[in-house]
Protein backbone atom coordinates (compact mmCIF):
# COMPACT_ATOMS: atom_id res chain seq x y z
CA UNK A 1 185.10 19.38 133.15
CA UNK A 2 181.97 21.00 134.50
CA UNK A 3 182.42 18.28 137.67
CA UNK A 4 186.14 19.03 138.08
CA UNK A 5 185.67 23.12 138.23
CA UNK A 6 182.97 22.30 141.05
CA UNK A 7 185.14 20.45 142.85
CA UNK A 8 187.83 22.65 142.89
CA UNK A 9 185.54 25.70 144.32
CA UNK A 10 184.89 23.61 147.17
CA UNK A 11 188.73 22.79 147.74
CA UNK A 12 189.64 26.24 146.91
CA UNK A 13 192.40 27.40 149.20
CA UNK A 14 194.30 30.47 148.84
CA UNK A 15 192.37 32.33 145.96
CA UNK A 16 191.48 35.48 145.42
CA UNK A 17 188.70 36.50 147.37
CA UNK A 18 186.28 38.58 145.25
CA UNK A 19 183.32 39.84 147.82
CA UNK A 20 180.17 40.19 146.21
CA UNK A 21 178.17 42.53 148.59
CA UNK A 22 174.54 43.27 147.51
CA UNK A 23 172.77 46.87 148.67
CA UNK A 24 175.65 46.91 150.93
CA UNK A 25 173.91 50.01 154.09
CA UNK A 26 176.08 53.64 154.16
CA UNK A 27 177.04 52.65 157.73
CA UNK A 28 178.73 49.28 156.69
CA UNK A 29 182.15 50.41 155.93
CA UNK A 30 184.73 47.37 154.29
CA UNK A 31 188.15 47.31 155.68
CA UNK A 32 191.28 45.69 154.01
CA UNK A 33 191.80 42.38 155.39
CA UNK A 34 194.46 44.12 157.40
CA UNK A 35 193.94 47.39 158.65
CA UNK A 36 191.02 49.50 158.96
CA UNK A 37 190.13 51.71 156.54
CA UNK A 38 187.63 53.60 158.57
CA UNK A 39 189.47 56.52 161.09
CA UNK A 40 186.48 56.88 163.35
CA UNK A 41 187.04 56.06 167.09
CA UNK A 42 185.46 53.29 168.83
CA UNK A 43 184.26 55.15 171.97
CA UNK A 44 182.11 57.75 170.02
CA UNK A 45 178.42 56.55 171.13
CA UNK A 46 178.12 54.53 168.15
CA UNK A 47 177.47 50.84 168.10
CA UNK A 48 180.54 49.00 166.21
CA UNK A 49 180.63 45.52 164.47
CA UNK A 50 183.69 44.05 163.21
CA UNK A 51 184.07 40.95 161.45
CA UNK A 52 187.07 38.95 162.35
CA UNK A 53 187.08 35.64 161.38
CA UNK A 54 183.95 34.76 159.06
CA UNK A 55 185.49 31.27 157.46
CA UNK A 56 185.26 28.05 158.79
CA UNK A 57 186.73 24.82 159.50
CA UNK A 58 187.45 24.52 155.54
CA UNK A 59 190.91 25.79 154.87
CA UNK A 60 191.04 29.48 153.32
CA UNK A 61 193.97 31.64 153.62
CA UNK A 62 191.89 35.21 153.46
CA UNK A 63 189.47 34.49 155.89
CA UNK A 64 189.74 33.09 159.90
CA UNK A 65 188.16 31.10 162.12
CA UNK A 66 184.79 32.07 163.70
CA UNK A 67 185.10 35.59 165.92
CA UNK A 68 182.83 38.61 165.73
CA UNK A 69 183.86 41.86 167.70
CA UNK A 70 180.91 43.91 169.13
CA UNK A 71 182.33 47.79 170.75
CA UNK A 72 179.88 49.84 172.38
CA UNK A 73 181.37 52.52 174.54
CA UNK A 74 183.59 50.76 176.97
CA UNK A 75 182.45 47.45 176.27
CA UNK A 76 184.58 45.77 174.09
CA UNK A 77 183.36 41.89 173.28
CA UNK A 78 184.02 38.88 170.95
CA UNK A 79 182.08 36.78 170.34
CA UNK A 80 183.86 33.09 170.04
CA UNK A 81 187.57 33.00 169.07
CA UNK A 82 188.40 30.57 166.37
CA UNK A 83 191.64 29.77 164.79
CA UNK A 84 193.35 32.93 163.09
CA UNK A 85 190.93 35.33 164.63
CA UNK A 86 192.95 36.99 167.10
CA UNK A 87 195.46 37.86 164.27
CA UNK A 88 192.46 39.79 162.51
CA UNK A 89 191.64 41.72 165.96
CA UNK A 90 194.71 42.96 166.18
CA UNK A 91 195.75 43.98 162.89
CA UNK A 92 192.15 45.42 162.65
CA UNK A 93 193.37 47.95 164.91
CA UNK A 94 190.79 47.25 167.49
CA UNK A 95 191.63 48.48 171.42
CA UNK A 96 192.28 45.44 172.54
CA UNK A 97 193.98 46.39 175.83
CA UNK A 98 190.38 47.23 176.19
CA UNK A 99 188.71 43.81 175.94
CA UNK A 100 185.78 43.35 178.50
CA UNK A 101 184.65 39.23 177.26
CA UNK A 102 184.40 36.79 175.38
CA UNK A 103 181.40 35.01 174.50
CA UNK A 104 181.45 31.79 173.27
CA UNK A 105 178.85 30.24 171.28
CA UNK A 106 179.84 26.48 171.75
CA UNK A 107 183.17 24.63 171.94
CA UNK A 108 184.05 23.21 167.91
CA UNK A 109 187.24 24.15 167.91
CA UNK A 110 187.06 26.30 165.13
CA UNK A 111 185.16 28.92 167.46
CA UNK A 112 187.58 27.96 170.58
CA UNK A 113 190.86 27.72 169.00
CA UNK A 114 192.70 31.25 169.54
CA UNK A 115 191.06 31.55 173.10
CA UNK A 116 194.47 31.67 174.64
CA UNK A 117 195.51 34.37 172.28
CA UNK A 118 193.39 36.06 172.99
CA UNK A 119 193.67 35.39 176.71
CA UNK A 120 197.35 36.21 176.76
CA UNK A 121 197.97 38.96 174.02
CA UNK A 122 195.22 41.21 175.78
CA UNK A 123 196.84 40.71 178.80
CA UNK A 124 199.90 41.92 177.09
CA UNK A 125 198.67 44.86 175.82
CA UNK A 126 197.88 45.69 178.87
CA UNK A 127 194.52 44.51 180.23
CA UNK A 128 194.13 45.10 183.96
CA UNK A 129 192.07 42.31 185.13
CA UNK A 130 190.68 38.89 184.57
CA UNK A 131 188.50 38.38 181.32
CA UNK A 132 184.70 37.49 182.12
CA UNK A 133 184.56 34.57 179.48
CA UNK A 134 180.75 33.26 179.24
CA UNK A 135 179.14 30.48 177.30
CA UNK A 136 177.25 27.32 177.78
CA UNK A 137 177.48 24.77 180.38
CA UNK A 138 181.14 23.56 179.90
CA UNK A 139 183.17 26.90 179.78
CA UNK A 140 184.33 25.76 182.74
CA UNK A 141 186.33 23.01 181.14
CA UNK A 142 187.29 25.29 178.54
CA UNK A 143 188.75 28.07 180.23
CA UNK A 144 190.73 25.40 182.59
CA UNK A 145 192.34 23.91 180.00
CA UNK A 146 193.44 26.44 178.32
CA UNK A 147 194.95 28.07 182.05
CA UNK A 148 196.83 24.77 182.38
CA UNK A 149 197.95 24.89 178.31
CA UNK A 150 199.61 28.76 178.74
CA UNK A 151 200.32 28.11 182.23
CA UNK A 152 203.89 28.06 181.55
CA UNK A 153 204.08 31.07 179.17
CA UNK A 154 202.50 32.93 181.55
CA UNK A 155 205.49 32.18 184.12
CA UNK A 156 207.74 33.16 182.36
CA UNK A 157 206.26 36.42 181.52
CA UNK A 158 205.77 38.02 185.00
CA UNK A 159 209.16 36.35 185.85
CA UNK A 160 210.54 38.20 182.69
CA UNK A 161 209.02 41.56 182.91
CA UNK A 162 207.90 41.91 186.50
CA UNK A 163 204.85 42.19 188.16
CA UNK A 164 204.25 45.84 187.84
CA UNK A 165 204.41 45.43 184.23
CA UNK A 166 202.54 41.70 184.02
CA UNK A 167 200.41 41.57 186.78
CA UNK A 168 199.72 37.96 187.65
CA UNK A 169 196.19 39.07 189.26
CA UNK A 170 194.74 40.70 185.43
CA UNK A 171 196.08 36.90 183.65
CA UNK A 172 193.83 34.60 182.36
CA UNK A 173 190.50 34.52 182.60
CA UNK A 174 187.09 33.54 185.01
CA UNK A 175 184.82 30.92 183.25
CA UNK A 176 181.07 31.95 183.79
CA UNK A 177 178.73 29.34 182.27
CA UNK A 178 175.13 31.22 181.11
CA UNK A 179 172.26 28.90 182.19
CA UNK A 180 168.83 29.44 180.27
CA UNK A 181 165.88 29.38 181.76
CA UNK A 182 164.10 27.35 179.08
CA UNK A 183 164.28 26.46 175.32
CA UNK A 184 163.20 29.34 174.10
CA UNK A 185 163.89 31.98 176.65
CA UNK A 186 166.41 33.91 176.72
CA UNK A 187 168.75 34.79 179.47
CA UNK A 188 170.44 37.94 180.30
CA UNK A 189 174.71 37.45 180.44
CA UNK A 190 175.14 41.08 181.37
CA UNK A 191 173.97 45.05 181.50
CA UNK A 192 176.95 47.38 182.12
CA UNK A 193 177.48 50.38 180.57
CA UNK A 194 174.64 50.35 178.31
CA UNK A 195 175.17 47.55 176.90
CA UNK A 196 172.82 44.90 177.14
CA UNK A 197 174.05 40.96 176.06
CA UNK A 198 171.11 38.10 176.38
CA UNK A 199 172.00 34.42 175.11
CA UNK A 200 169.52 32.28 173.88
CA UNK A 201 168.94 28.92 172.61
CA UNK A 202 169.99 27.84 168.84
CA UNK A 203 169.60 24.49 167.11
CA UNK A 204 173.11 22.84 166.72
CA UNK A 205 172.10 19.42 167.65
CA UNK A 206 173.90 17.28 168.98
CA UNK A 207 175.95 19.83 170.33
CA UNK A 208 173.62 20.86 172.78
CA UNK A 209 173.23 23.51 173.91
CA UNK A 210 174.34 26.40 171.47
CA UNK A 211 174.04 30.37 171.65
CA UNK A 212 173.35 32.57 169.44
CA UNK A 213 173.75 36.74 171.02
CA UNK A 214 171.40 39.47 170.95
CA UNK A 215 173.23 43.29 171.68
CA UNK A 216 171.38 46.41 172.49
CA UNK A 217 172.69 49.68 172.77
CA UNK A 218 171.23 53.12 172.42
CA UNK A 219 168.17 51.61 170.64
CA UNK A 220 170.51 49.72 168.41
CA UNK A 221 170.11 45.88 168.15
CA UNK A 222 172.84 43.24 166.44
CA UNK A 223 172.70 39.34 167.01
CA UNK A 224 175.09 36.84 166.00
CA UNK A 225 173.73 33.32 165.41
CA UNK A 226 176.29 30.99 166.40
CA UNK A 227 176.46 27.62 164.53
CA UNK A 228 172.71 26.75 164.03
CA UNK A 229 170.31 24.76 161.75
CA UNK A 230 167.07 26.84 161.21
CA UNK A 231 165.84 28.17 164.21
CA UNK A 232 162.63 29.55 164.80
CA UNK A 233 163.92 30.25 168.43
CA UNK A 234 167.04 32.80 166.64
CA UNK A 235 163.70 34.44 164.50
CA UNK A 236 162.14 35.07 167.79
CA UNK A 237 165.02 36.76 169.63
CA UNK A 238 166.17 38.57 166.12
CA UNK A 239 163.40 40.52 166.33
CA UNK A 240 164.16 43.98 164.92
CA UNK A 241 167.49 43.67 164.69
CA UNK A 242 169.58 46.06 162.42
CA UNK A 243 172.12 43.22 161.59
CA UNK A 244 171.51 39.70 161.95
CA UNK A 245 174.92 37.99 161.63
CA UNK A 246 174.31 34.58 160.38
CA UNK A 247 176.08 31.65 159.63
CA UNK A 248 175.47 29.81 156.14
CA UNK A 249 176.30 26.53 154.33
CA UNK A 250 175.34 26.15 150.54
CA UNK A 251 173.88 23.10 150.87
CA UNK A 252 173.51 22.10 147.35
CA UNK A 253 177.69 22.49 146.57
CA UNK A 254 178.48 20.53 150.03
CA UNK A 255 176.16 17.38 148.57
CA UNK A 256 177.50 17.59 145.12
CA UNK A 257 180.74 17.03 147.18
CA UNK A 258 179.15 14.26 149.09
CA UNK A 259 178.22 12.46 146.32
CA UNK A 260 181.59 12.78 144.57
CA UNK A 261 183.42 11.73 147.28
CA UNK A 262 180.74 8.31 147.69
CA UNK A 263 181.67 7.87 143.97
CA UNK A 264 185.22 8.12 144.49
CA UNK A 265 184.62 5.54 147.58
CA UNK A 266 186.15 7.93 149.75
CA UNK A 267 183.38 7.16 152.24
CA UNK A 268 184.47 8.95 155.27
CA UNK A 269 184.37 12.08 153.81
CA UNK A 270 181.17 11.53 152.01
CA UNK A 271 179.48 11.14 155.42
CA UNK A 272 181.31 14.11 156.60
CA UNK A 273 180.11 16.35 154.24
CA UNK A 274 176.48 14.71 154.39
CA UNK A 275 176.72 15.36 157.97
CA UNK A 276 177.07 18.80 158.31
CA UNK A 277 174.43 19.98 156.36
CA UNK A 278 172.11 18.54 159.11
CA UNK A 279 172.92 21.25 161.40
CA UNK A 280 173.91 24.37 159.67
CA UNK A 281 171.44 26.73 157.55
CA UNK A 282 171.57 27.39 154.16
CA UNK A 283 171.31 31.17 152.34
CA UNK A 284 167.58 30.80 151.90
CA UNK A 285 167.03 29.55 155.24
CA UNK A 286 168.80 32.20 156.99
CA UNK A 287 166.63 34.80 154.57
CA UNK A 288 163.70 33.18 156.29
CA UNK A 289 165.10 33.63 159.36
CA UNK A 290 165.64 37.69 158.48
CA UNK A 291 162.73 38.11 156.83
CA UNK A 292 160.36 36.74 159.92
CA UNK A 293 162.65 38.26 162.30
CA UNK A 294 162.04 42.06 160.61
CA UNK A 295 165.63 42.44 160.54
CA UNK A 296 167.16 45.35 158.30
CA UNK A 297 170.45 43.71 157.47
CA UNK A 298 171.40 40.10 156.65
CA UNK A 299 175.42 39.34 157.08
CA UNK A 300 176.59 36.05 155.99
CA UNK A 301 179.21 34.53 158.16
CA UNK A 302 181.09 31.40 158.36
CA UNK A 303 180.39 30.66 155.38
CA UNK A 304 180.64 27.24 153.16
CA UNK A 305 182.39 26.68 151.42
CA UNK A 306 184.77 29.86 150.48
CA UNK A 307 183.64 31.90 148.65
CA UNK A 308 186.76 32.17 146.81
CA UNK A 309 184.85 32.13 143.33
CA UNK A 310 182.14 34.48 141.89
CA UNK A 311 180.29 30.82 140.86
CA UNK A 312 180.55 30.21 144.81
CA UNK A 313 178.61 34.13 145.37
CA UNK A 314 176.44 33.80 142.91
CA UNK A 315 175.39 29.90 144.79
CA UNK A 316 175.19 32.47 148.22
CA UNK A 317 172.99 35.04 146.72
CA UNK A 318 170.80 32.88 144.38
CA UNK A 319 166.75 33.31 144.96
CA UNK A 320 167.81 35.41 148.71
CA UNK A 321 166.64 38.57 147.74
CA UNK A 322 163.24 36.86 146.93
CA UNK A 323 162.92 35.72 150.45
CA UNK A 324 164.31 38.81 152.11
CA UNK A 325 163.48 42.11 150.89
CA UNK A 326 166.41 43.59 153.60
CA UNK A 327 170.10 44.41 152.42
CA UNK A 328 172.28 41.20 152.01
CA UNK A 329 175.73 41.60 153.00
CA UNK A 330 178.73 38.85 152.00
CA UNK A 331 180.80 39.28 155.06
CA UNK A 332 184.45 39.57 154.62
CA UNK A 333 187.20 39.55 157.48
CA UNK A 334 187.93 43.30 158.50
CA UNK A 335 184.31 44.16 157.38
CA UNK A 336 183.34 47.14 159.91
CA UNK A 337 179.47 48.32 161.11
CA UNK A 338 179.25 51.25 162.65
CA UNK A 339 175.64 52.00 163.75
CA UNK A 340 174.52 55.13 165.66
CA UNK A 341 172.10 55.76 168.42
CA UNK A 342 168.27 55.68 167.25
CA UNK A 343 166.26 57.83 169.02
C-alpha cells in the first residue's frame, strides 16, 4: 500500500495543490493562481518577481511550464517561456504590452514551448517593436522557427486589422545569442534603464551550454538558475542575492520511481527517470548552493515531482533548513516578490 501511495504522488495530476511555504519574507506576496492579489503598480521603483510557470515537464494542471517574470521600471522580462506560461502572464495581470525580452535559459521544450505566445499575444496587446530574445548559442534557430511556425497567423492579422493597428515592423522577434567569455565568467546581456541582466554558465550537461540570470536594480539582486545540476559556478554569481530562484528535483522519490518502473520491466522509463537526476539539483543541494552564495531567500522552482501532496512538501523541505539558515519559499504559479530599493 505504502508503494502504491508513492507512486501515485509522483503521477499525481490534477490535485489539489496545498503550498507549504516556510518563513515565507513580508515582501513575498502569494497571488491566486489567476489574478493578482497584490494592487501595487509595477512601475513604482520597486523590483518585482513573478512566478509564472514553476512545474515541469511532469503533467500538473495548477502549475505551467518553466517562465519567471522579472519588472523593474520599464523593463519588463521573462525569463524562458514554457508550455502554459504565457496563460499565467496574462491572467497575472502583468503589462504585457510592455514586454522588453525574453531570456531563455536553454531550448527543452518545456522552457521554449509558449515562445510564440508570447511572441504574438504581446504583439497584440500592443507592443511597438521587435522583442530582443537572448539565450545561448542556438537562439538563432529558435527564434527562426518559430517566425516560420506563426508566419501565417501573423498574415492574416495585419491583413485583418491593418497595419496601423498590427504593425508588421513591431512582429516577431530578433534572436541575439549571449556568448560567455569563459566557464565561469559571466557576461553582461544588457544595462538599460537600471536594470542590469548578466548570464552565466550552469551545469546542465549535455545540454551545453545553459544560463542561469543574475538582475540588479537599485541595489536589489534576484537570479534564476535555469535547469542545472549543482553548480559551484551559480554559488559564485548568486552572491548576495535577495532571491535565488532555483530549480529542484527530489531525488530520492524520482529513484523510488526508477526502480519501480525496472521492476515492472518498463525499462524505458526506468532509464528516464534515472537519467534526469544526473543533471538537476536536489532541495539540499540547492540549500548549499544558498547558503555559500549568502543569499537571503531560497525559491523552489520547477519542481519534481508536483508537489501536489503535503508527503511530496514535507520530501522538499526535509533537513533544508539545516543547510540554509535563509527563508525557504515553495514557489507557486502567481507567487509575486516585490522588493524595494536598498540604499
Amino acid at each position: 500500500m505504502k508503494t502504491s501511495r508513492q507512486a501515485c504522488w509522483l503521477r499525481a495530476t490534477g490535485l489539489l495543490v496545498v503550498v507549504l511555504i516556510t518563513s515565507i519574507p513580508s515582501w513575498a506576496q502569494q497571488t491566486s493562481n489567476s489574478v493578482t492579489t497584490n494592487s501595487a503598480p509595477f512601475d513604482d521603483g520597486q523590483l518585482h518577481v513573478v512566478l509564472c510557470g514553476t512545474g515541469s515537464p511532469l503533467p500538473d494542471a495548477n502549475r505551467a511550464q518553466a517562465c519567471t517574470a522579472i519588472l523593474a521600471g520599464s523593463e519588463f522580462v521573462l525569463v524562458d517561456a514554457g508550455s502554459g506560461s504565457w496563460r499565467k502572464v496574462a491572467t497575472n495581470n502583468l503589462p504585457v504590452q510592455n514586454l522588453s525580452a525574453i531570456l531563455l535559459t536553454h531550448y527543452h521544450s518545456d522552457h521554449i514551448g509558449d515562445l510564440g505566445e508570447a511572441l504574438m499575444q504581446s504583439w497584440v496587446a500592443g507592443r511597438s517593436q521587435k522583442l530582443n530574445v537572448y539565450g545561448p548559442p542556438g537562439v538563432e534557430q529558435v527564434v527562426a522557427g518559430f517566425a516560420q511556425a506563426y508566419s501565417l497567423d501573423t498574415d492574416y492579422r495585419v491583413l485583418h486589422h491593418g497595419q496601423q493597428i498590427m504593425p508588421r515592423a513591431a512582429a516577431g522577434a530578433i534572436a541575439t545569442p549571449v556568448k560567455l567569455k569563459s566557464d565561469t565568467d559571466g557576461t553582461l546581456v544588457f544595462d538599460r534603464n537600471g536594470l542590469k541582466v548578466t548570464a552565466f554558465k550552469v551545469n546542465h550537461d549535455p545540454v551545453s551550454p545553459a544560463y542561469g540570470y543574475r538582475f540588479e536594480y537599485k541595489g536589489r539582486v534576484v537570479v534564476v538558475s535555469g535547469d542545472t545540476a549543482k553548480s559551484d559556478n551559480l554559488a559564485k554569481h548568486a552572491a548576495g542575492a535577495d532571491l535565488l530562484i532555483h530549480e529542484v528535483i527530489v531525488k530520492n522519490l524520482i529513484q523510488f520511481a526508477a526502480n519501480n518502473f525496472q521492476q515492472s520491466g518498463n525499462l524505458r522509463r526506468a532509464k528516464l527517470s534515472r537519467d534526469i537526476n544526473t543533471y538537476h539539483t536536489s532541495p539540499l543541494e540547492a540549500a548549499e548552493v544558498a547558503a555559500t552564495a549568502k543569499a537571503e531567500t531560497l525559491v523552489f522552482t520547477h519542481i519534481v515531482p508536483p508537489p501536489n501532496s503535503p508527503q511530496i512538501e514535507q520530501a522538499l523541505t526535509r533537513g533544508v533548513s539545516d543547510v540554509f539558515k535563509g527563508k525557504v519559499v515553495i514557489g507557486s504559479d502567481g507567487m509575486r516578490f516585490d522588493l524595494p530599493p536598498r540604499n
